[in-house]
Protein backbone atom coordinates (compact mmCIF):
# COMPACT_ATOMS: atom_id res chain seq x y z
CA UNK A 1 101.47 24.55 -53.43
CA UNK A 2 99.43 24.27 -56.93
CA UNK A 3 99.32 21.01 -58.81
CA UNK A 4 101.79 20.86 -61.60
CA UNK A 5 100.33 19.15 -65.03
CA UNK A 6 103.81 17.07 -64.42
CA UNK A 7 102.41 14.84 -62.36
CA UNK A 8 99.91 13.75 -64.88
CA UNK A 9 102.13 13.69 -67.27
CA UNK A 10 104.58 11.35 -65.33
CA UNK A 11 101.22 8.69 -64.30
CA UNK A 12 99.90 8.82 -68.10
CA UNK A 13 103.79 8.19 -69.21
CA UNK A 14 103.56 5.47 -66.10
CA UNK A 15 100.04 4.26 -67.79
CA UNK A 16 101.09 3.52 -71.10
CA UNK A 17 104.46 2.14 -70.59
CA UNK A 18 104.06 0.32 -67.19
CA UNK A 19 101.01 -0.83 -65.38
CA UNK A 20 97.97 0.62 -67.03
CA UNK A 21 95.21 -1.42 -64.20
CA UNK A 22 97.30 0.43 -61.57
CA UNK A 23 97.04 3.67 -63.21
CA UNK A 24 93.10 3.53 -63.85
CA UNK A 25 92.19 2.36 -60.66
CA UNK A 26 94.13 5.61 -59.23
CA UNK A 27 92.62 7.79 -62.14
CA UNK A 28 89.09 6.68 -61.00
CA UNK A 29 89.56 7.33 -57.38
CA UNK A 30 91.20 10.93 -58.33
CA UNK A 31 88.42 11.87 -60.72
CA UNK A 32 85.49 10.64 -58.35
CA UNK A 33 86.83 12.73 -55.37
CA UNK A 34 87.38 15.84 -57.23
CA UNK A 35 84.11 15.74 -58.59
CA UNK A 36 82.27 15.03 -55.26
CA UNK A 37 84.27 18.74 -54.31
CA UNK A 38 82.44 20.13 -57.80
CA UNK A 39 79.23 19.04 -56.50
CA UNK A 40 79.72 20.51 -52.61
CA UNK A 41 80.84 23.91 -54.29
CA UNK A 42 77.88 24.09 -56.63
CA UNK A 43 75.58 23.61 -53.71
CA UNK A 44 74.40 19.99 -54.79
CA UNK A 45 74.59 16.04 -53.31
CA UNK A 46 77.47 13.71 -53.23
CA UNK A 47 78.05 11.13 -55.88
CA UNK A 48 75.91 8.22 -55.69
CA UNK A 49 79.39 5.81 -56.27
CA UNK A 50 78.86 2.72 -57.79
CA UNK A 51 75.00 2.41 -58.53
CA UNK A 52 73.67 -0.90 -60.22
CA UNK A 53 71.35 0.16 -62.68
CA UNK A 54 69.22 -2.68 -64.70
CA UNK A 55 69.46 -2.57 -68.41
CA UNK A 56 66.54 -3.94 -70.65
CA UNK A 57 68.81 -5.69 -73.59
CA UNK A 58 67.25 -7.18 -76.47
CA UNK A 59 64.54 -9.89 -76.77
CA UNK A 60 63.72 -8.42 -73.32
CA UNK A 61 66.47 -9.68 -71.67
CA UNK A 62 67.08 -7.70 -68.23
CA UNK A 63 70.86 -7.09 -66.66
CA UNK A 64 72.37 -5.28 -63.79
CA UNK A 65 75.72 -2.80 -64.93
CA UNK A 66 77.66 -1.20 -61.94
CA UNK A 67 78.61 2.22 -63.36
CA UNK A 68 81.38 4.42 -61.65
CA UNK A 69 78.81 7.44 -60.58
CA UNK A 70 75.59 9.35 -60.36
CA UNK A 71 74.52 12.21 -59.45
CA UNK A 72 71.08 13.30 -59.01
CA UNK A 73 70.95 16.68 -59.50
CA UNK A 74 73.47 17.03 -62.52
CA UNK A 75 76.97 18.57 -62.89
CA UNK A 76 78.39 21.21 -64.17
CA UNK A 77 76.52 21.94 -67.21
CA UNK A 78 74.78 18.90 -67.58
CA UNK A 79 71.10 18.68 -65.85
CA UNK A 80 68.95 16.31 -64.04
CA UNK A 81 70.21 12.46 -63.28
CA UNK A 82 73.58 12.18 -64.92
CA UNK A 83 75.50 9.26 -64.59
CA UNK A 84 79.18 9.17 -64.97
CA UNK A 85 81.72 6.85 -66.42
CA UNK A 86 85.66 7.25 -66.02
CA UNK A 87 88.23 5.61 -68.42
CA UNK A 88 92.09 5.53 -67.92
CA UNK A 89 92.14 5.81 -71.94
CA UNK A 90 90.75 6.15 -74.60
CA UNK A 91 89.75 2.93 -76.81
CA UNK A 92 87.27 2.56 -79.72
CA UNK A 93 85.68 -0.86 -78.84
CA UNK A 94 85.18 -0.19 -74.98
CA UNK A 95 83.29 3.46 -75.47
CA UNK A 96 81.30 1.42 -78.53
CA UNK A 97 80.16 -0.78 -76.21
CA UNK A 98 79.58 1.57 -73.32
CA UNK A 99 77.19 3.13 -76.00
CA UNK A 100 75.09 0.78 -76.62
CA UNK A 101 74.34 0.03 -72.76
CA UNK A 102 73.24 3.37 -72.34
CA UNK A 103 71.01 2.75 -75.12
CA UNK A 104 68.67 0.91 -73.47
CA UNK A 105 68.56 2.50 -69.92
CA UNK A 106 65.01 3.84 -68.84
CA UNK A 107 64.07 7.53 -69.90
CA UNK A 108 64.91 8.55 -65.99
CA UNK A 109 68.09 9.13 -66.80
CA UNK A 110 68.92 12.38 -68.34
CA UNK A 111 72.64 12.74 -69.01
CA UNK A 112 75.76 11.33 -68.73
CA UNK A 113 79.17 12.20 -68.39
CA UNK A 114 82.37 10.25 -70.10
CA UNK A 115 85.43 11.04 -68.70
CA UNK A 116 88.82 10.17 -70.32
CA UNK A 117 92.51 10.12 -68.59
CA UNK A 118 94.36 10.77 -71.96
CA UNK A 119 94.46 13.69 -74.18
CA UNK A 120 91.16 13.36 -76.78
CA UNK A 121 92.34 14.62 -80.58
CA UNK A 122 90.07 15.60 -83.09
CA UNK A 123 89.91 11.97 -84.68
CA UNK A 124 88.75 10.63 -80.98
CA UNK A 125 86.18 13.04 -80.35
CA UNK A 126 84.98 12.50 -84.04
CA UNK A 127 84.91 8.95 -83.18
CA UNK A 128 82.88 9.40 -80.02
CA UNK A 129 80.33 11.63 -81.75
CA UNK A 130 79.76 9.42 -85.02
CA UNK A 131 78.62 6.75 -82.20
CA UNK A 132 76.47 8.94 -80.16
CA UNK A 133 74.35 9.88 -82.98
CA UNK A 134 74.53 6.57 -84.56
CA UNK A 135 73.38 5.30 -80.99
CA UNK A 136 70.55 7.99 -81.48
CA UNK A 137 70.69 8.18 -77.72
CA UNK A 138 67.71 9.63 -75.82
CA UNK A 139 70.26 11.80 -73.28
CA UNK A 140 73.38 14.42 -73.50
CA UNK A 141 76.40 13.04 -73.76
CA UNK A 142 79.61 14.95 -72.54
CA UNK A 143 82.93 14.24 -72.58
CA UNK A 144 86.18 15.04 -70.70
CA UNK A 145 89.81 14.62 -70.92
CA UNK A 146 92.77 14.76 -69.50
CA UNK A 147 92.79 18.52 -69.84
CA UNK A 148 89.30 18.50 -67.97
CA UNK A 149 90.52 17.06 -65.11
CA UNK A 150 94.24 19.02 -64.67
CA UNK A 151 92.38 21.85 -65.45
CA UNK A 152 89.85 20.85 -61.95
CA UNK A 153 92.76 19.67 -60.36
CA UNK A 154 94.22 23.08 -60.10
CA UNK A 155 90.86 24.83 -59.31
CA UNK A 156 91.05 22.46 -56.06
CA UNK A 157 94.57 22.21 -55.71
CA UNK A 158 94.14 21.75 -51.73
CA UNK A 159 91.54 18.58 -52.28
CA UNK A 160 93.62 16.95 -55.13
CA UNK A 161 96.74 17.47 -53.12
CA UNK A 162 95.24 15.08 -49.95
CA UNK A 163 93.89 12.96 -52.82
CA UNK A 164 97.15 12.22 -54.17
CA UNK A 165 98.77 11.79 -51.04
CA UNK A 166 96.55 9.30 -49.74
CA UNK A 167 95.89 7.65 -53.09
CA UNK A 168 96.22 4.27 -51.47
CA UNK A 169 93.75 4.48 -48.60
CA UNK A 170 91.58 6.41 -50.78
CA UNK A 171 91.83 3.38 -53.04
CA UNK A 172 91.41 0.92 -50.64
CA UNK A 173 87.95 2.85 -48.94
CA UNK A 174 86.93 2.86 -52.29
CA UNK A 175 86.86 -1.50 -52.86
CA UNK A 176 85.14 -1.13 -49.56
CA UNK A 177 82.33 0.99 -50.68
CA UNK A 178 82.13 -0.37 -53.91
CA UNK A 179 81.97 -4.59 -52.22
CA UNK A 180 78.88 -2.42 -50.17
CA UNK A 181 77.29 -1.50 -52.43
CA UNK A 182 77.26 -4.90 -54.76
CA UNK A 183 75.28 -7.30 -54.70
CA UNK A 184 77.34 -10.69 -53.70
CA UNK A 185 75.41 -12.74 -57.27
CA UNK A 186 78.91 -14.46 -57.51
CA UNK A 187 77.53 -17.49 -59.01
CA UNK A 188 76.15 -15.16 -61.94
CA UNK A 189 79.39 -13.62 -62.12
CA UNK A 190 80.77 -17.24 -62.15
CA UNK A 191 78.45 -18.62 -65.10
CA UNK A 192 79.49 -15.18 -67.00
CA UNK A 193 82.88 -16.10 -67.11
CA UNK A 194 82.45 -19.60 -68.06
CA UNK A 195 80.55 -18.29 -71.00
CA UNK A 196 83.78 -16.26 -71.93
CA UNK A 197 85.75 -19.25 -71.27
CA UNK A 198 83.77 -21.56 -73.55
CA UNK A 199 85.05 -18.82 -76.32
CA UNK A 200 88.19 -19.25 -76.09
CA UNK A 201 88.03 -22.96 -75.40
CA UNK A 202 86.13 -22.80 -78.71
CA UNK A 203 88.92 -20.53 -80.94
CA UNK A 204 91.56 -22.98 -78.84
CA UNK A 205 92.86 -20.02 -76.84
CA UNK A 206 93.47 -21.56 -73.67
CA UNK A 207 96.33 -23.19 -71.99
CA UNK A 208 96.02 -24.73 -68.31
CA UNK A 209 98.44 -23.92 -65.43
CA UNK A 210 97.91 -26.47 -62.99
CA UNK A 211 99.35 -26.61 -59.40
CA UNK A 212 99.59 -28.55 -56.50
CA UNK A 213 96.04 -28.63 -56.01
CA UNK A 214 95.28 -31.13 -58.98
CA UNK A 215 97.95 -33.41 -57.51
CA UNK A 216 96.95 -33.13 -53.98
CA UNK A 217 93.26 -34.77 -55.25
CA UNK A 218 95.03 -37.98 -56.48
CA UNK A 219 97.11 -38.23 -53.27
CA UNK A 220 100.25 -36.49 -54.07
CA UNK A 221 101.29 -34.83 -50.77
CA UNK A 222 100.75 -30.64 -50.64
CA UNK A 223 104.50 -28.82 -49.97
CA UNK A 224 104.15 -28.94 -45.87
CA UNK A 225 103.44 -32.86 -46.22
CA UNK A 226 106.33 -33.49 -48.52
CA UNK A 227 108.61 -31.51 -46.47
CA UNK A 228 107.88 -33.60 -43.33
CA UNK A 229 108.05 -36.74 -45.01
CA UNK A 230 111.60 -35.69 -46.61
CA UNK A 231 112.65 -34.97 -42.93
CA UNK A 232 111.56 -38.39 -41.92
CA UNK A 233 113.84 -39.54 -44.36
CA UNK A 234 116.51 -37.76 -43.35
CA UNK A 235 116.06 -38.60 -39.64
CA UNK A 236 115.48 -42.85 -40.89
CA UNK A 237 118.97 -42.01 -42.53
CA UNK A 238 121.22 -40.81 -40.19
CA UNK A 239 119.69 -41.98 -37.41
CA UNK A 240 121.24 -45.67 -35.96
CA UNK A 241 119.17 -45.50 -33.05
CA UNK A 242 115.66 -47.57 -33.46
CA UNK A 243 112.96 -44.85 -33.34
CA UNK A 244 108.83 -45.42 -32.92
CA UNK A 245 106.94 -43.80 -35.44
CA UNK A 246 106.01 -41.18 -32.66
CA UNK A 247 109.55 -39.98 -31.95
CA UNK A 248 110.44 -39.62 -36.05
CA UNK A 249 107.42 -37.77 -36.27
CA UNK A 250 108.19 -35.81 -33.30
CA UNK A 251 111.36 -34.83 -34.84
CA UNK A 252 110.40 -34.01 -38.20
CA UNK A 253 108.27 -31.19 -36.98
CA UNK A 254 110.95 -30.25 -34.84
CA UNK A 255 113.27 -29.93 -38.21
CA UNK A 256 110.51 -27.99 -39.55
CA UNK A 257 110.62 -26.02 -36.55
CA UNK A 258 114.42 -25.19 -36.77
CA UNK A 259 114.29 -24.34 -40.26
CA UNK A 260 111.25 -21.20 -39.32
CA UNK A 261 108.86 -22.60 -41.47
CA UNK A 262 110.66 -21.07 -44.21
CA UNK A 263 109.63 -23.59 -47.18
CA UNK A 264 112.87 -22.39 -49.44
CA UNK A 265 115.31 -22.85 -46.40
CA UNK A 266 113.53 -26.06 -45.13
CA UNK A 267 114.12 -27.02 -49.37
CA UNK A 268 117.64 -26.40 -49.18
CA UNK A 269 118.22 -28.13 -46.06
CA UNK A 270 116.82 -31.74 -47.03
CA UNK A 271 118.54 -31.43 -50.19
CA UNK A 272 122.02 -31.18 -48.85
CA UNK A 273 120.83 -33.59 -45.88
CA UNK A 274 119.91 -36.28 -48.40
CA UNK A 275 122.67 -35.48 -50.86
CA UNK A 276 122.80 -38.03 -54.06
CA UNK A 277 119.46 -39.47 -52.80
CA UNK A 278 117.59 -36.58 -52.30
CA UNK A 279 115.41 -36.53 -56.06
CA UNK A 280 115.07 -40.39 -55.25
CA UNK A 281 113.14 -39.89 -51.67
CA UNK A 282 111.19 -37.23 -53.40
CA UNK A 283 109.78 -39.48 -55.88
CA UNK A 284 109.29 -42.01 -53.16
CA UNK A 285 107.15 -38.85 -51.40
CA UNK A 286 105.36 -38.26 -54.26
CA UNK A 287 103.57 -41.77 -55.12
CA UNK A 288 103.68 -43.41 -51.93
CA UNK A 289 100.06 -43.23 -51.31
CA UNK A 290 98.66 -42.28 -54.54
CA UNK A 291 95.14 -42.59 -55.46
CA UNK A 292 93.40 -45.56 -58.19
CA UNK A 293 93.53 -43.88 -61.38
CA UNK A 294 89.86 -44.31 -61.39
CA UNK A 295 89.75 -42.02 -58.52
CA UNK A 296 91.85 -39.19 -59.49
CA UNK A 297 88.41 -37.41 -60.62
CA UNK A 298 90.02 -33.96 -61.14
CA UNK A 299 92.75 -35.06 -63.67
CA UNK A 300 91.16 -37.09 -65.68
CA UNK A 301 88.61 -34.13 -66.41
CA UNK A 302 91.61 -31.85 -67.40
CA UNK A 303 92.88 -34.99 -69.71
CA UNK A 304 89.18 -35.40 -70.96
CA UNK A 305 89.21 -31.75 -71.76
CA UNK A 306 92.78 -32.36 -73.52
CA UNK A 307 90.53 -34.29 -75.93
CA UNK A 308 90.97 -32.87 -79.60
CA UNK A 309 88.01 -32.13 -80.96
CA UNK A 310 87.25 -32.42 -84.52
CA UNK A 311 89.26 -30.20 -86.71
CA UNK A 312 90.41 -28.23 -83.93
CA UNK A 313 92.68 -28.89 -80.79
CA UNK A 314 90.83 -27.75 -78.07
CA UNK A 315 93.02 -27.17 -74.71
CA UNK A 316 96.84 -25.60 -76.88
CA UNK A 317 99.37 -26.71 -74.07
CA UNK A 318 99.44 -27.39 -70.63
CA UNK A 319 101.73 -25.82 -68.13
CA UNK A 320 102.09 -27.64 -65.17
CA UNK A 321 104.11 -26.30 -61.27
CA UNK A 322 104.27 -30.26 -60.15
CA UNK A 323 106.91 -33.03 -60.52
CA UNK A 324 104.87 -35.54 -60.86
CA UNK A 325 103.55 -37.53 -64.02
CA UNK A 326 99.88 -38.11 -62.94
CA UNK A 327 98.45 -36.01 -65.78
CA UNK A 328 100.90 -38.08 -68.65
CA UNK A 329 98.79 -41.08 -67.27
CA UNK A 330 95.51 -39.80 -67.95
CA UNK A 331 96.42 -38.51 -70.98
CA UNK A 332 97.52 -41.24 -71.98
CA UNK A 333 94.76 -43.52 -71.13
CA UNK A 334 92.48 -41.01 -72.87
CA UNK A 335 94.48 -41.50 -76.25
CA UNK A 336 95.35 -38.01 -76.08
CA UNK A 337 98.96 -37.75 -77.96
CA UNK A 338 101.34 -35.65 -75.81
CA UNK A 339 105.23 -34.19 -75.02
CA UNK A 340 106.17 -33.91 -72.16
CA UNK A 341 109.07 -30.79 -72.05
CA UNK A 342 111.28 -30.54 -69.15
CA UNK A 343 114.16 -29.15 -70.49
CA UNK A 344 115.64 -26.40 -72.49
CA UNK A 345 116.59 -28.63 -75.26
CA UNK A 346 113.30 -30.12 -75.28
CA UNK A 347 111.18 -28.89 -78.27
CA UNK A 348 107.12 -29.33 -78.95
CA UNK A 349 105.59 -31.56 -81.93
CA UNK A 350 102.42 -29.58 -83.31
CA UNK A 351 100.32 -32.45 -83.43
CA UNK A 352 101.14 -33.42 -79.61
CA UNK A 353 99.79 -31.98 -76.73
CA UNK A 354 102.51 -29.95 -74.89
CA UNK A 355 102.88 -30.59 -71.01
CA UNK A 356 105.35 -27.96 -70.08
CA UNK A 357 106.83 -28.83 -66.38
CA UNK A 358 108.62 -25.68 -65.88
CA UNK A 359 109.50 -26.25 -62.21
CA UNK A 360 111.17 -29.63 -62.61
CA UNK A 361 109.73 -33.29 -63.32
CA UNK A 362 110.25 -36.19 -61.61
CA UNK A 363 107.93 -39.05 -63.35
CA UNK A 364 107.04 -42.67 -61.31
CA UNK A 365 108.98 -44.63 -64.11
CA UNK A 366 112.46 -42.92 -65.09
CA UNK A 367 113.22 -45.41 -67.99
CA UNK A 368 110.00 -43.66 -69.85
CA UNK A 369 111.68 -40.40 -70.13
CA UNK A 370 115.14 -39.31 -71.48
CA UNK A 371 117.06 -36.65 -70.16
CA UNK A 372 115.60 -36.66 -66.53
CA UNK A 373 119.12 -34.95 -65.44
CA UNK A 374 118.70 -31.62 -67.23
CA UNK A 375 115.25 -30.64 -65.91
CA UNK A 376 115.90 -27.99 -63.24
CA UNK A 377 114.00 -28.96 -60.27
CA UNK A 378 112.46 -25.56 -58.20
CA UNK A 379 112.36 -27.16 -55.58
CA UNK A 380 115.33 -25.56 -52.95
CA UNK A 381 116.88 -21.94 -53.29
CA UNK A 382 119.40 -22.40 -55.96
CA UNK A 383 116.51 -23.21 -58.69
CA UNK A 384 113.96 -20.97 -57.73
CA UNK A 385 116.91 -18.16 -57.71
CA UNK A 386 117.81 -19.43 -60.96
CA UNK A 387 114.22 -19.01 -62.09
CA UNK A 388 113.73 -15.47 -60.88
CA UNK A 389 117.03 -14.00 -62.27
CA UNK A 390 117.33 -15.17 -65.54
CA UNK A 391 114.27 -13.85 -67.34
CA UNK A 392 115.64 -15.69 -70.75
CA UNK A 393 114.99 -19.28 -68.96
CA UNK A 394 113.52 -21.56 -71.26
CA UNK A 395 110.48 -21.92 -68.54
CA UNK A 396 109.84 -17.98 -67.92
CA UNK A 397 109.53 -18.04 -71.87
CA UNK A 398 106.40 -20.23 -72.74
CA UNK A 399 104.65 -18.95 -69.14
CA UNK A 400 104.85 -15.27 -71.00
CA UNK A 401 104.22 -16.61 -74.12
CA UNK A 402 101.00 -18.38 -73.08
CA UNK A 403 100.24 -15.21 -71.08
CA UNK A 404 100.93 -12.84 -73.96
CA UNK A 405 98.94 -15.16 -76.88
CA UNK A 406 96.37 -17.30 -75.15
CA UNK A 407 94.23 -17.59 -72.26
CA UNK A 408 95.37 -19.23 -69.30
CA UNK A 409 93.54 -20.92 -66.74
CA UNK A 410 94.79 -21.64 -63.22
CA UNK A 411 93.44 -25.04 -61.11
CA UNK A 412 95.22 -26.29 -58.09
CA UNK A 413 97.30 -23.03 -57.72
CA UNK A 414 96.63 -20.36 -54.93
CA UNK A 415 98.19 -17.57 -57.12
CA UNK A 416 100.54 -16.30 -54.35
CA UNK A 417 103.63 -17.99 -55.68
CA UNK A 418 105.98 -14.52 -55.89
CA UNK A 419 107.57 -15.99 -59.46
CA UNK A 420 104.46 -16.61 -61.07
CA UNK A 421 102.42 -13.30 -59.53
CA UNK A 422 105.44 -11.51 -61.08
CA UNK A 423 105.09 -13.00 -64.57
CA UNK A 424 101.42 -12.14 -64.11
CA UNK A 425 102.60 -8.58 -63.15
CA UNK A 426 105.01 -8.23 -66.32
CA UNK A 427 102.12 -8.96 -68.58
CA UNK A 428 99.51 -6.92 -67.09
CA UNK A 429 101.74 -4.09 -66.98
CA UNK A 430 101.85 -4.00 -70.64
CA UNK A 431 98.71 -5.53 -71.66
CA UNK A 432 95.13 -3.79 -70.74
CA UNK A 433 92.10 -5.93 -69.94
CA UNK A 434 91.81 -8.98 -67.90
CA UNK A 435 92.03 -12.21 -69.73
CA UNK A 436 93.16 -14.57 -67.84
CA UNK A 437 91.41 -16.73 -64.38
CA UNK A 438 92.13 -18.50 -61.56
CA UNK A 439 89.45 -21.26 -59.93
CA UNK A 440 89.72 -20.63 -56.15
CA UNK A 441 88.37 -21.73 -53.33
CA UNK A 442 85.93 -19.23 -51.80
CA UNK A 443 87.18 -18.79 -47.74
CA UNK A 444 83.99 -18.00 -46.48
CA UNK A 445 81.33 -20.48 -47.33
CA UNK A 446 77.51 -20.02 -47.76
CA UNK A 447 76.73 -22.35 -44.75
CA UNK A 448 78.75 -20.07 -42.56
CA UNK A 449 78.25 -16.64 -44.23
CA UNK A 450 74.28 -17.52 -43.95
CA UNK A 451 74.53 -17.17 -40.23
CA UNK A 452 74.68 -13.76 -39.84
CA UNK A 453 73.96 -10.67 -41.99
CA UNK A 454 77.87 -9.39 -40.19
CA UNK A 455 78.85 -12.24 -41.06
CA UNK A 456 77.32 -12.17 -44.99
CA UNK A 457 79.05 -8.33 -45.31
CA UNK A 458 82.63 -9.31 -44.09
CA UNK A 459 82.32 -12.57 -46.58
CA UNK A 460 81.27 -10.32 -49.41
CA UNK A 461 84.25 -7.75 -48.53
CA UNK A 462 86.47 -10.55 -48.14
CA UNK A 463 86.10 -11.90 -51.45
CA UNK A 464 85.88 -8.15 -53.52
CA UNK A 465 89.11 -7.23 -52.11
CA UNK A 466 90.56 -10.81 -53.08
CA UNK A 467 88.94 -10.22 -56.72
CA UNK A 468 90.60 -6.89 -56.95
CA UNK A 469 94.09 -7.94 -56.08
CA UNK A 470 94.03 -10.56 -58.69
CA UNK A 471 92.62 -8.17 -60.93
CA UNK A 472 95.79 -6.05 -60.52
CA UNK A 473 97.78 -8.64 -62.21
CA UNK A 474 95.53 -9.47 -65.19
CA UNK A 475 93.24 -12.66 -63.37
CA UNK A 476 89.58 -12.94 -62.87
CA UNK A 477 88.08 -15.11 -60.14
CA UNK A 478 86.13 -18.00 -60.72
CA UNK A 479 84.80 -19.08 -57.42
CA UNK A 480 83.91 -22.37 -55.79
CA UNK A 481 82.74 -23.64 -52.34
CA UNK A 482 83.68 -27.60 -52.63
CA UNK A 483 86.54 -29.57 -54.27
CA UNK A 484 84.08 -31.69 -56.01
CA UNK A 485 82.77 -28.52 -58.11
CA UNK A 486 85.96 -27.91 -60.01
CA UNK A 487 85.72 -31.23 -62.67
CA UNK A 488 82.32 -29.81 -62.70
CA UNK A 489 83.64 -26.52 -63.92
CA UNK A 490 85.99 -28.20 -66.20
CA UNK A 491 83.67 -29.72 -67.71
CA UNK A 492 81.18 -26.57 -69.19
CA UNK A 493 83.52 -25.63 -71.25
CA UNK A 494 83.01 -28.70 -73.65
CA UNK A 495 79.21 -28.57 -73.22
């Protein structure tokens, strides 16, 4: 059965009004294997995918540029090494500065091929050939559409079929090849991002997310540990009977158990266990065995960083995913002026620091804040429902707003939090380009991944695939190996 141009025309309607990431990762995959069946039919070698070719820059500056393709022996009617580039769509600034990198690749190379997944007018192709002259570029440059490639499509109907079939796998073989054939310089990739970082920290673009992870390094107890220590109050009670510290916690986990380690249903269950008293034992939870100030290191960077600096604000707003107040007390012992907003009703002051706690706050001292009854706490079913269905909550607003107008940076969160990936989703679906990051944790450290060169090749796979599913929902990755690194991160940005 031939290809019909309507299923191009359904993705590039998909592309443009949906999820545009999605749509060129599938476009690349497509294009790449119907080209490697131009090649086989005009007698030459497969696609070299992925190459990393250096690049002398100026003042003899030398970089390494993954492109999408090469092929050594030409294609179609372009001759000798040709190296090929595929983009979802067309857009001035990115085929500018795709340009100006081939300007200053070695004379080896002897043409290249730009292919395009949208329809090129007149005015594009105008465009494109205004900057290839201007470039005064020492090799042909062709280009291809969208009409190009449904054209190819239907001259290999059988091999586009398969490809569209198995999109996915094709997709997924593809990360694999591509994580292969990289080199695993993920510190370099790290210090390029911090440069882009220091930009926007710079033009005060960037708003921090924080999670549970910048808690958890001043003592705050991670989810699983409140959860069990909520249980213990439940069990101290209800329970008459005098206990030893070994049998409560030998119940607890078996509460945990029973509830099958479901953290929403385990949620709901403590809070109708402990009734009226339930946001009080929480709080107890939360700063029983908090840190000295002095040693909440993590913190009191991102309050340091909260610094204005002069004439310009620096960090715009932070949102934070915990209950607790630990940042407000750094903040507050770094002179940094800030609102806290908890509420719908609550409102920010533009010379105040905003510290958005859009899942629910419950600070050490309730007599410093007003209000404390209104903040929906995520904590159980019934909020995080409430959350995820009403798209118009005061919360979901100023995550997409930071999302849509600044760039956000995630610390302490693992990014697999379903309400938050979806906000991510909504965004990237609309938006093109990847602005946004996320410090993690890398899984597979260098001690371990040194051991073996198996062992180095899983680690690198490991992490590319991780980086690519973030990717997919608008994040970069900014990698570390040790907890104590992150302040350190922090703390470029100002230098």
């Amino acid at each position: 059965m031939e290809i019909e141009n309507t299923y191009w025309d359904r993705n590039l309607k998909f592309s443009k009004s949906n999820n545009l990431r999605t749509f060129s990762r599938e476009f690349e995959v497509f294009c790449l294997g119907l080209l490697n069946n131009l090649l086989k039919s005009e007698g030459k070698s497969e696609l070299r995918k992925f190459p990393e070719i250096k690049i002398s820059g100026e003042e003899d500056s030398i970089r390494v540029n993954q492109f999408d393709a090469l092929s050594h022996d030409g294609i179609s009617n372009l001759q000798g090494i040709t190296l090929i580039e595929i983009k979802a769509v067309f857009n001035p600034k990115v085929i500018t500065k795709f340009l100006s990198q081939l300007k200053y690749l070695g004379n080896e190379f002897n043409s290249c091929l730009i292919i395009f997944g949208s329809e090129l007018n007149d005015i594009d192709r105008d465009y494109i050939n205004r900057k290839i002259k201007l470039r005064k570029l020492k090799m042909v440059v062709e280009v291809w559409d969208y009409n190009n490639i449904v054209a190819l499509s239907k001259k290999y109907n059988e091999v586009s079929s398969k490809l569209i079939k198995n999109i996915g796998n094709e997709i997924f073989n593809s990360t694999i090849e591509q994580a292969k054939k990289s080199e695993d310089n993920w510190k370099d990739d790290r210090e390029r991002q911090l440069n882009s970082l220091k930009s926007a920290y710079q033009k005060d673009e960037i708003v921090l997310m924080i999670g549970a992870g910048t808690s958890k390094d001043a003592g705050v107890p991670n989810w699983n540990e409140l959860l069990k220590e909520l249980n213990l109050s439940i069990i101290n009670q209800n329970i008459s009977t005098k206990l030893t510290n070994s049998e409560k916690n030998e119940f607890a986990e078996e509460l945990v158990n029973m509830q099958n380690g479901a953290p929403l249903v385990s949620a709901s269950y403590i809070r109708n266990a402990l009734g009226e008293e339930f946001v009080n034992e929480i709080r107890k939870s939360l700063y029983r065995n908090v840190k000295p100030i002095k040693e909440q290191l993590l913190l009191e960077t991102i309050a340091k960083l909260s610094i204005p600096r002069r004439r310009q604000v620096g960090i715009e707003a932070v949102i934070t995913y915990n209950f607790d107040d630990l940042l407000e007390n750094h903040l507050k012992r770094n002179g940094v002026e800030y609102k806290s907003i908890y509420t719908e009703g609550d409102f920010e002051i533009p010379t105040k620091l905003s510290v958005y706690h859009v899942h629910g706050f419950i600070p050490k001292s309730i007599s410093d804040y007003k209000n404390l009854d209104d903040s929906i706490l995520v904590f159980s079913e019934d909020g995080y429902h409430q959350m995820q269905t009403d798209p118009y909550s005061w919360s979901n607003i100023v995550q997409m707003k930071a999302l849509r107008e600044k760039t956000c940076v995630l610390i302490g969160l693992s990014g697999v939090d379903p309400n938050l990936r979806r906000l991510f989703s909504i965004h990237s679906e609309k938006f093109s380009g990847c602005k946004h990051y996320i410090i993690l944790e890398r899984q597979f450290k260098s001690s371990l991944s040194s051991k073996s060169q198996k062992f180095q090749e899983f680690s690198k796979l490991h992490h590319k695939i991780q980086e690519d599913t973030f990717k997919e929902i608008g994040l970069n990755v900014i990698w570390y190996e040790e907890h104590p690194e992150v302040p350190k991160i922090l703390e470029q940005l100002k230098n």
